[in-house]
C-alpha atoms as a PDB file:
ATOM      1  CA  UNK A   1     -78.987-156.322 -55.986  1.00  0.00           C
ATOM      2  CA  UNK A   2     -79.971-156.532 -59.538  1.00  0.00           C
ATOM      3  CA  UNK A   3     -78.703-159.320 -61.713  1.00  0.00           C
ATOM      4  CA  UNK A   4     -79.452-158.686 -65.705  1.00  0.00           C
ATOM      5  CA  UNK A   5     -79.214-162.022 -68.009  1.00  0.00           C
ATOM      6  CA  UNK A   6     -77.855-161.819 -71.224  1.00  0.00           C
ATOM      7  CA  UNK A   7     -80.663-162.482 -73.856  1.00  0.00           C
ATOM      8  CA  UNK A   8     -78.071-165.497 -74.784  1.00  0.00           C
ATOM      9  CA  UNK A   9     -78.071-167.544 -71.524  1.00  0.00           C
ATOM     10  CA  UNK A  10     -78.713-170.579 -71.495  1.00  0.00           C
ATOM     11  CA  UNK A  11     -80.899-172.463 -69.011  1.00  0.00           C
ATOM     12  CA  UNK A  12     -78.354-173.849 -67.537  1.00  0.00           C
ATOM     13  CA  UNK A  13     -76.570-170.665 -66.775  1.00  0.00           C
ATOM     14  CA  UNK A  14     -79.513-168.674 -65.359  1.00  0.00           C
ATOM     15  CA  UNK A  15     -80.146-172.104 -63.058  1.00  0.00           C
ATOM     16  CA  UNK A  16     -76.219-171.769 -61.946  1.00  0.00           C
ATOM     17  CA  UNK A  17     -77.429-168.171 -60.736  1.00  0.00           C
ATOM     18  CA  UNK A  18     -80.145-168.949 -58.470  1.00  0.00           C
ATOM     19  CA  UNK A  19     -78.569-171.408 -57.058  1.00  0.00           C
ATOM     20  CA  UNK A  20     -75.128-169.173 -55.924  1.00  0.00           C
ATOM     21  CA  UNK A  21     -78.108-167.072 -54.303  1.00  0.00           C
ATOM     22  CA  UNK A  22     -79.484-169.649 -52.742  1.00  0.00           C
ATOM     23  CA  UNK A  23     -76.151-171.026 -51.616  1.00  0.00           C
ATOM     24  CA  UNK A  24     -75.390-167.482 -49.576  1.00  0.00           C
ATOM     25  CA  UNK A  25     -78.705-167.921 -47.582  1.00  0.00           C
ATOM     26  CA  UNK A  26     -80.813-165.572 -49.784  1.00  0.00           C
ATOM     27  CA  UNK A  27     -84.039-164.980 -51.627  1.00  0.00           C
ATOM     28  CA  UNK A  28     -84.403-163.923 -54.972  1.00  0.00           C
ATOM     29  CA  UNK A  29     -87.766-162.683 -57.270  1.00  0.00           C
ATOM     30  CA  UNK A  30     -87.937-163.430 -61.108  1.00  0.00           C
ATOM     31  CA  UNK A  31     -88.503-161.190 -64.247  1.00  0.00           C
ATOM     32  CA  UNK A  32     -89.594-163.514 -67.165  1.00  0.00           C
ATOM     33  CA  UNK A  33     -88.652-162.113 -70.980  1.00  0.00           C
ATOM     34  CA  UNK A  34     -89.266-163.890 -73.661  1.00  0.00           C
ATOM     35  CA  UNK A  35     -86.347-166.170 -73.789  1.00  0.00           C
ATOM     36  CA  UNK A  36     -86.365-167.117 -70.318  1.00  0.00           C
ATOM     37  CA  UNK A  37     -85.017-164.940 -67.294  1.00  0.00           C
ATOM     38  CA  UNK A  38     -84.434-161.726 -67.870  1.00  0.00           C
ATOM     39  CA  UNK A  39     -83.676-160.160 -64.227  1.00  0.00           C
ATOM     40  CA  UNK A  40     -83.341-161.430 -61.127  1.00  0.00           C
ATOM     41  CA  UNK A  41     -83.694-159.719 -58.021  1.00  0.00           C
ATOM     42  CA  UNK A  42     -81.499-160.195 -55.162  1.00  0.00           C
ATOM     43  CA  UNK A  43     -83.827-159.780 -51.879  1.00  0.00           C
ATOM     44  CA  UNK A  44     -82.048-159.053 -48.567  1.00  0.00           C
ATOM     45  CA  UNK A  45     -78.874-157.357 -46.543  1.00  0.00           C
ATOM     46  CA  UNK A  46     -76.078-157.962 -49.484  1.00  0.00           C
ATOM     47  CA  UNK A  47     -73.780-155.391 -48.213  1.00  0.00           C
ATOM     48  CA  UNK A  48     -70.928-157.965 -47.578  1.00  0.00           C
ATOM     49  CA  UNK A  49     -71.358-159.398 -51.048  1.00  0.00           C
ATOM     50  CA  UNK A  50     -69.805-158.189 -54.409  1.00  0.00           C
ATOM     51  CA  UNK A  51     -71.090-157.747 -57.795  1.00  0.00           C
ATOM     52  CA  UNK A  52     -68.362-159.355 -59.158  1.00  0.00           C
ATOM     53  CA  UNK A  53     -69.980-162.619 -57.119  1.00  0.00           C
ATOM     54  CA  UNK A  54     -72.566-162.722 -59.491  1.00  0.00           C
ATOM     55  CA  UNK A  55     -71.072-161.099 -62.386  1.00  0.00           C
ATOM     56  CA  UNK A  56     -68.413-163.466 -63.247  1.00  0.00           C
ATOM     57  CA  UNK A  57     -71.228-166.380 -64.004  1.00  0.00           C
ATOM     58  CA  UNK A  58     -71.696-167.114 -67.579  1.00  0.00           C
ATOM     59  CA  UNK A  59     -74.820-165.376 -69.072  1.00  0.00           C
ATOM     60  CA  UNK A  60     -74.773-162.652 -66.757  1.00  0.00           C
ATOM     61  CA  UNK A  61     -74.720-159.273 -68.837  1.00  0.00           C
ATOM     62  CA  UNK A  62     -74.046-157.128 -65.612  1.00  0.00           C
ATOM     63  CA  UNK A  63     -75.245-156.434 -61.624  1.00  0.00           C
ATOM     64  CA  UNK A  64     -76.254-153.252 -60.431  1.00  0.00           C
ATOM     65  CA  UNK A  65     -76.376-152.630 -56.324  1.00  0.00           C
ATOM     66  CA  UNK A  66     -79.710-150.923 -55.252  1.00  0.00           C
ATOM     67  CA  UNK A  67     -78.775-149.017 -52.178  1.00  0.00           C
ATOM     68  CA  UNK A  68     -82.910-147.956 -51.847  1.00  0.00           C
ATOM     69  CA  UNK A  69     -85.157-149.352 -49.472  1.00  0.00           C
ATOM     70  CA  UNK A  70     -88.041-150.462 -51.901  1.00  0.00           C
ATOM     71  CA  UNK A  71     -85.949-152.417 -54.262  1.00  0.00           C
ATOM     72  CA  UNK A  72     -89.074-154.463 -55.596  1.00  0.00           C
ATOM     73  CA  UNK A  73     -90.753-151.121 -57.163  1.00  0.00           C
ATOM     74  CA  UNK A  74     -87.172-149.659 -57.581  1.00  0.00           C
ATOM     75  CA  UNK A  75     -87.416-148.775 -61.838  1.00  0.00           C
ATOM     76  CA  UNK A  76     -83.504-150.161 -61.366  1.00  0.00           C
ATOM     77  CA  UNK A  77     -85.612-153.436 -60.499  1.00  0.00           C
ATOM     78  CA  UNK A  78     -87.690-153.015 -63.643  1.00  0.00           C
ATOM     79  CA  UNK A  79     -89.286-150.439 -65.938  1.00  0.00           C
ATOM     80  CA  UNK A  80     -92.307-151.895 -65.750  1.00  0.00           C
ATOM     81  CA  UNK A  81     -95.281-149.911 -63.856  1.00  0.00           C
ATOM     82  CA  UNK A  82     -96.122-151.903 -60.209  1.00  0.00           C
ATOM     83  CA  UNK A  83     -99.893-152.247 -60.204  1.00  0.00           C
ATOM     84  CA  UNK A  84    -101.867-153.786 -57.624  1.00  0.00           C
ATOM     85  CA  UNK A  85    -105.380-154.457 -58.046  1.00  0.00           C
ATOM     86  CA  UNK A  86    -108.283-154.360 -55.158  1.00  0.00           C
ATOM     87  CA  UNK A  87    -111.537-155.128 -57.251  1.00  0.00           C
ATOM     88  CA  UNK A  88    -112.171-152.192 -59.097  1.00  0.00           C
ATOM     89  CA  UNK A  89    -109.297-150.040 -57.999  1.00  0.00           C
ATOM     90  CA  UNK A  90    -106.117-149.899 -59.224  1.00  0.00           C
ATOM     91  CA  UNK A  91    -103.117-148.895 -57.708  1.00  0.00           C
ATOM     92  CA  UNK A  92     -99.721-147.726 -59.366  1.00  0.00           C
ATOM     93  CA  UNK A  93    -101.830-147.122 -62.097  1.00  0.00           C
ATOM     94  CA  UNK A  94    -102.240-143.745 -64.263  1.00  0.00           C
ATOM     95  CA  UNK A  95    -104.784-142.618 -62.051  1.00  0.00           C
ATOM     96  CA  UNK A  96    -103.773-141.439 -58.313  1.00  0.00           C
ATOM     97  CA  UNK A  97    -105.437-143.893 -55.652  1.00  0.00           C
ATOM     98  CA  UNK A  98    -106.227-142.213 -52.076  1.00  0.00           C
ATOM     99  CA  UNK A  99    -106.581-144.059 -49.202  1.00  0.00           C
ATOM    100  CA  UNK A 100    -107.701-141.971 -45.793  1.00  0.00           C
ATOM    101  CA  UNK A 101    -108.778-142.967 -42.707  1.00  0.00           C
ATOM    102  CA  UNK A 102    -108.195-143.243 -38.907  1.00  0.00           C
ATOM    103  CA  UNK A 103    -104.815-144.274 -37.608  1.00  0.00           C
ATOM    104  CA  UNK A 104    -106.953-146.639 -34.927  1.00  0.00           C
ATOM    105  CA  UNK A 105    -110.597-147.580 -35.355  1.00  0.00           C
ATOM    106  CA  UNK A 106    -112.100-146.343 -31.600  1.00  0.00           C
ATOM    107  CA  UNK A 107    -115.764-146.407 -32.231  1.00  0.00           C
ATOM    108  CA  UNK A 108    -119.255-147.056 -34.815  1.00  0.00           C
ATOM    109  CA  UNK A 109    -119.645-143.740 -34.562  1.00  0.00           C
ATOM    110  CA  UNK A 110    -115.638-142.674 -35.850  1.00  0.00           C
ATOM    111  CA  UNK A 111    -115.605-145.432 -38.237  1.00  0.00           C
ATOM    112  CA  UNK A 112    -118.685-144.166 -40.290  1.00  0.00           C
ATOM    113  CA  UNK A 113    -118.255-140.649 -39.879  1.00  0.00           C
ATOM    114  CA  UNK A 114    -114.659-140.484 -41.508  1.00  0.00           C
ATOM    115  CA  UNK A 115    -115.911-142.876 -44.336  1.00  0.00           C
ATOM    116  CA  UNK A 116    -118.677-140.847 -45.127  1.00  0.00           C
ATOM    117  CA  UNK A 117    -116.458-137.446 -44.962  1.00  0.00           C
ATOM    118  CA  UNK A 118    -113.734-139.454 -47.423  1.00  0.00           C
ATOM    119  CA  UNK A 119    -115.948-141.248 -49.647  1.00  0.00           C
ATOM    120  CA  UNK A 120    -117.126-137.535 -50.184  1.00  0.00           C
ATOM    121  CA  UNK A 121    -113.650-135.929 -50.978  1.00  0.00           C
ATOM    122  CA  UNK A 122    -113.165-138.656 -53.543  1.00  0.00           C
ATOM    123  CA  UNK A 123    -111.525-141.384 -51.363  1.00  0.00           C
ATOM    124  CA  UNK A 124    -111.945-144.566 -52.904  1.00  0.00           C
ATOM    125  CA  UNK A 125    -109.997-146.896 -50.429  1.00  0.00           C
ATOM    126  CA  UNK A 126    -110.171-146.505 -46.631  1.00  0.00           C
ATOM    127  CA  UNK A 127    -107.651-147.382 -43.937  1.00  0.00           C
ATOM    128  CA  UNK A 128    -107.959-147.935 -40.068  1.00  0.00           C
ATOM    129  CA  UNK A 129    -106.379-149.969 -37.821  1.00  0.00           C
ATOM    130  CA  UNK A 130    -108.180-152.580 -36.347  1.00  0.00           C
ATOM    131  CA  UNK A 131    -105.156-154.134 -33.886  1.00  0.00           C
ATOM    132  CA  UNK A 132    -103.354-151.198 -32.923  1.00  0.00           C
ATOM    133  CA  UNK A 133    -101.879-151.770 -30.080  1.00  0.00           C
ATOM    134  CA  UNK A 134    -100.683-148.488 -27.888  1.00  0.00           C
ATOM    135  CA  UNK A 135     -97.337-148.375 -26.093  1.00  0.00           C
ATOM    136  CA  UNK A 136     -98.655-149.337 -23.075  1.00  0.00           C
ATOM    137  CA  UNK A 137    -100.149-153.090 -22.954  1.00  0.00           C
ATOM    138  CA  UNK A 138    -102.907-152.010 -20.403  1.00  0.00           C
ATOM    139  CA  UNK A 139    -104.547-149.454 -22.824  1.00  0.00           C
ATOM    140  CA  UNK A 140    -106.642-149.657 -25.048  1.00  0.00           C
ATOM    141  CA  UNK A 141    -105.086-152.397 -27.879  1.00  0.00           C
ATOM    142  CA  UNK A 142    -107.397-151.806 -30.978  1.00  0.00           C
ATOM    143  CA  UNK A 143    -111.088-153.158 -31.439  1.00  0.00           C
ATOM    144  CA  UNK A 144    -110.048-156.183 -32.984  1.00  0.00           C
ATOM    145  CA  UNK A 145    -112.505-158.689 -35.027  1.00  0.00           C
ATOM    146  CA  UNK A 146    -115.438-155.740 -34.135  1.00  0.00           C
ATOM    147  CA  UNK A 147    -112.748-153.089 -35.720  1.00  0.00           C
ATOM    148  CA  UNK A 148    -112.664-155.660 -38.797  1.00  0.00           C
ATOM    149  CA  UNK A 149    -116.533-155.896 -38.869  1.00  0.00           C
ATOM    150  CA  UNK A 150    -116.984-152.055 -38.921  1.00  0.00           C
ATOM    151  CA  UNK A 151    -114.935-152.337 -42.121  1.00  0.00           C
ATOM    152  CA  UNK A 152    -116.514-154.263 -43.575  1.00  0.00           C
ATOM    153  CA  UNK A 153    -119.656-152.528 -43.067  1.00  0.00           C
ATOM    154  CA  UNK A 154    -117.948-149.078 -44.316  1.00  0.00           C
ATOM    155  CA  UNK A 155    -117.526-151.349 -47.650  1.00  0.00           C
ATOM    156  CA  UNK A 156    -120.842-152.676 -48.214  1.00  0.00           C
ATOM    157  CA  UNK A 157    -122.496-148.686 -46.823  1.00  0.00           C
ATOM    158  CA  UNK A 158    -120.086-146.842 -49.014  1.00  0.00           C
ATOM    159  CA  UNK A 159    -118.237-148.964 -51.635  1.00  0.00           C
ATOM    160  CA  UNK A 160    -115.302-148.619 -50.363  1.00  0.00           C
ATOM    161  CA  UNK A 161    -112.460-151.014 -50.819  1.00  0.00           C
ATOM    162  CA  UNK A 162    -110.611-151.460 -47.021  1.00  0.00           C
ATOM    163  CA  UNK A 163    -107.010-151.789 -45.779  1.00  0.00           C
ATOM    164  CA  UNK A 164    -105.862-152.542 -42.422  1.00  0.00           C
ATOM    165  CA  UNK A 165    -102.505-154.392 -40.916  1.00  0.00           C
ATOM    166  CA  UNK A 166    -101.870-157.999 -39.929  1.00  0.00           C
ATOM    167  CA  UNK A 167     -99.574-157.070 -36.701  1.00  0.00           C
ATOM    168  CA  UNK A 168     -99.139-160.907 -36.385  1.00  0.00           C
ATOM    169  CA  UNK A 169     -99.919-164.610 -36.397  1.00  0.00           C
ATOM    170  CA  UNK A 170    -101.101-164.516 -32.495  1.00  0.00           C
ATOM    171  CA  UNK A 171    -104.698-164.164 -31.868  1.00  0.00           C
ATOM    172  CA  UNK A 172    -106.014-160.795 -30.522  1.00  0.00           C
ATOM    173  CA  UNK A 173    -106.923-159.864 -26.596  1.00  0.00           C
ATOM    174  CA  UNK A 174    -110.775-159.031 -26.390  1.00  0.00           C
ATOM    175  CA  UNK A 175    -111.509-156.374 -23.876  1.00  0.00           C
ATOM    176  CA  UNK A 176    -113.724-158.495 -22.628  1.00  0.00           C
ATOM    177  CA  UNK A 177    -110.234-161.138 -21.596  1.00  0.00           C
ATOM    178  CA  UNK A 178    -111.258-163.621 -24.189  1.00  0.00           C
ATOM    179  CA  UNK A 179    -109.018-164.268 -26.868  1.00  0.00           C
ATOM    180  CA  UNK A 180    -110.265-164.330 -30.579  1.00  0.00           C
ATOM    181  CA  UNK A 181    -110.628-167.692 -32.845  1.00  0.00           C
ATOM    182  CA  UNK A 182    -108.355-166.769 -35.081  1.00  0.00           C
ATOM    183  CA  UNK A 183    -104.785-165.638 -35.511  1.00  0.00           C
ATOM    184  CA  UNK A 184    -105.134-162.022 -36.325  1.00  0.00           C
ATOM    185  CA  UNK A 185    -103.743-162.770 -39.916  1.00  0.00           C
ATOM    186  CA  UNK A 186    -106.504-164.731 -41.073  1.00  0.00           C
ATOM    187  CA  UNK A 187    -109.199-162.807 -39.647  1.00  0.00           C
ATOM    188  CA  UNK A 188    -107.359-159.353 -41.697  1.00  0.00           C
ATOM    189  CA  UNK A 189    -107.332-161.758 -44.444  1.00  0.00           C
ATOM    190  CA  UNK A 190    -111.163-162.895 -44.346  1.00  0.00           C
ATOM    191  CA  UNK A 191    -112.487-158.910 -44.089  1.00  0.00           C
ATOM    192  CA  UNK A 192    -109.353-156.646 -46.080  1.00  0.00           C
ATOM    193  CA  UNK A 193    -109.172-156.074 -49.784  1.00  0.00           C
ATOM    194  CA  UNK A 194    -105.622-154.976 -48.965  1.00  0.00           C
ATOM    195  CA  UNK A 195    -103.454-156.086 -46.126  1.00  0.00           C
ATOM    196  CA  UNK A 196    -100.749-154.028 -44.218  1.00  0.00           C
ATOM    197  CA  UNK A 197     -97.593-156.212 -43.028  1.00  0.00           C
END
């Protein structure tokens, strides 16, 4: 749900807004004009709530239900271009960004073949997952911190800016039986330019 301020609120009446969303259990993400808030987005399940809940507050100008699933990039949500930066690359920008790569990184000898074949098609960001775990826990469940390495070495051998997914905040399974240090967030964190969740 979108909430649109009038450019007259007050303060006062865009505070009395958050904190009816708040009040309901929910989250909510800010659009700052130039007098203050400007739109306010409404994050979660709100299909027992009405607009009129928020649209009766003073300095509301009017609330508009966003039935789609990406309500954050929705242009309902704002006009404004989304565009997220990873070094030199831009994404959501006027240029299209590709990203290619395996679905699971397997092996040295995958990882580096499909960057080389991508970085020559014009790829500029690759993707590979380093904890994918398969349906069954007794295969094979992704190469882990090695996976992560490899990516990192596919960056530094062919400039290429890397995305993989955090599957969690446990710490990974070796093959070996050992776990990992880390929680498999913070070692995504430590090698990605761009993280999966």
């Amino acid at each position: 749900m979108i909430i649109h301020m009038k450019k007259s609120a007050t303060e006062e009446q865009q505070q009395k807004v958050l904190e009816r969303i708040s009040d309901i259990g929910f989250n909510y993400e800010i659009i700052h004009g130039s007098t203050g808030i400007d739109v306010v987005g409404v994050l979660g399940d709100l299909s027992g709530v009405e607009e009129s809940y928020f649209g009766e507050l003073d300095g509301v100008d009017k609330v508009i239900r966003i039935s789609k699933p990406y309500k954050l990039v929705s242009r309902e949500y704002s006009a404004a271009s989304k565009i997220a930066i990873a070094g030199d690359v831009e994404i959501g920008g006027r240029e299209l960004s590709w990203m290619a790569g395996p679905c699971s990184l397997e092996s040295e000898q995958q990882v580096m073949a499909i960057a080389s074949y991508i970085k020559k098609a014009g790829v500029t960001i690759m993707r590979g997952g380093a904890y994918k775990p398969r349906t069954s826990p007794y295969s094979f469940q992704g190469m882990g911190l090695e996976g992560l390495k490899l990516l990192a070495r596919v960056r530094d051998s062919y400039g290429l800016k890397i995305i993989t997914e955090a599957t969690g905040l446990h710490r990974h399974m070796n093959g070996d039986g050992t776990l990992e240090k880390r929680s498999v967030l913070e070692n995504v964190i430590e090698y990605a330019d761009i993280i999966q969740v």
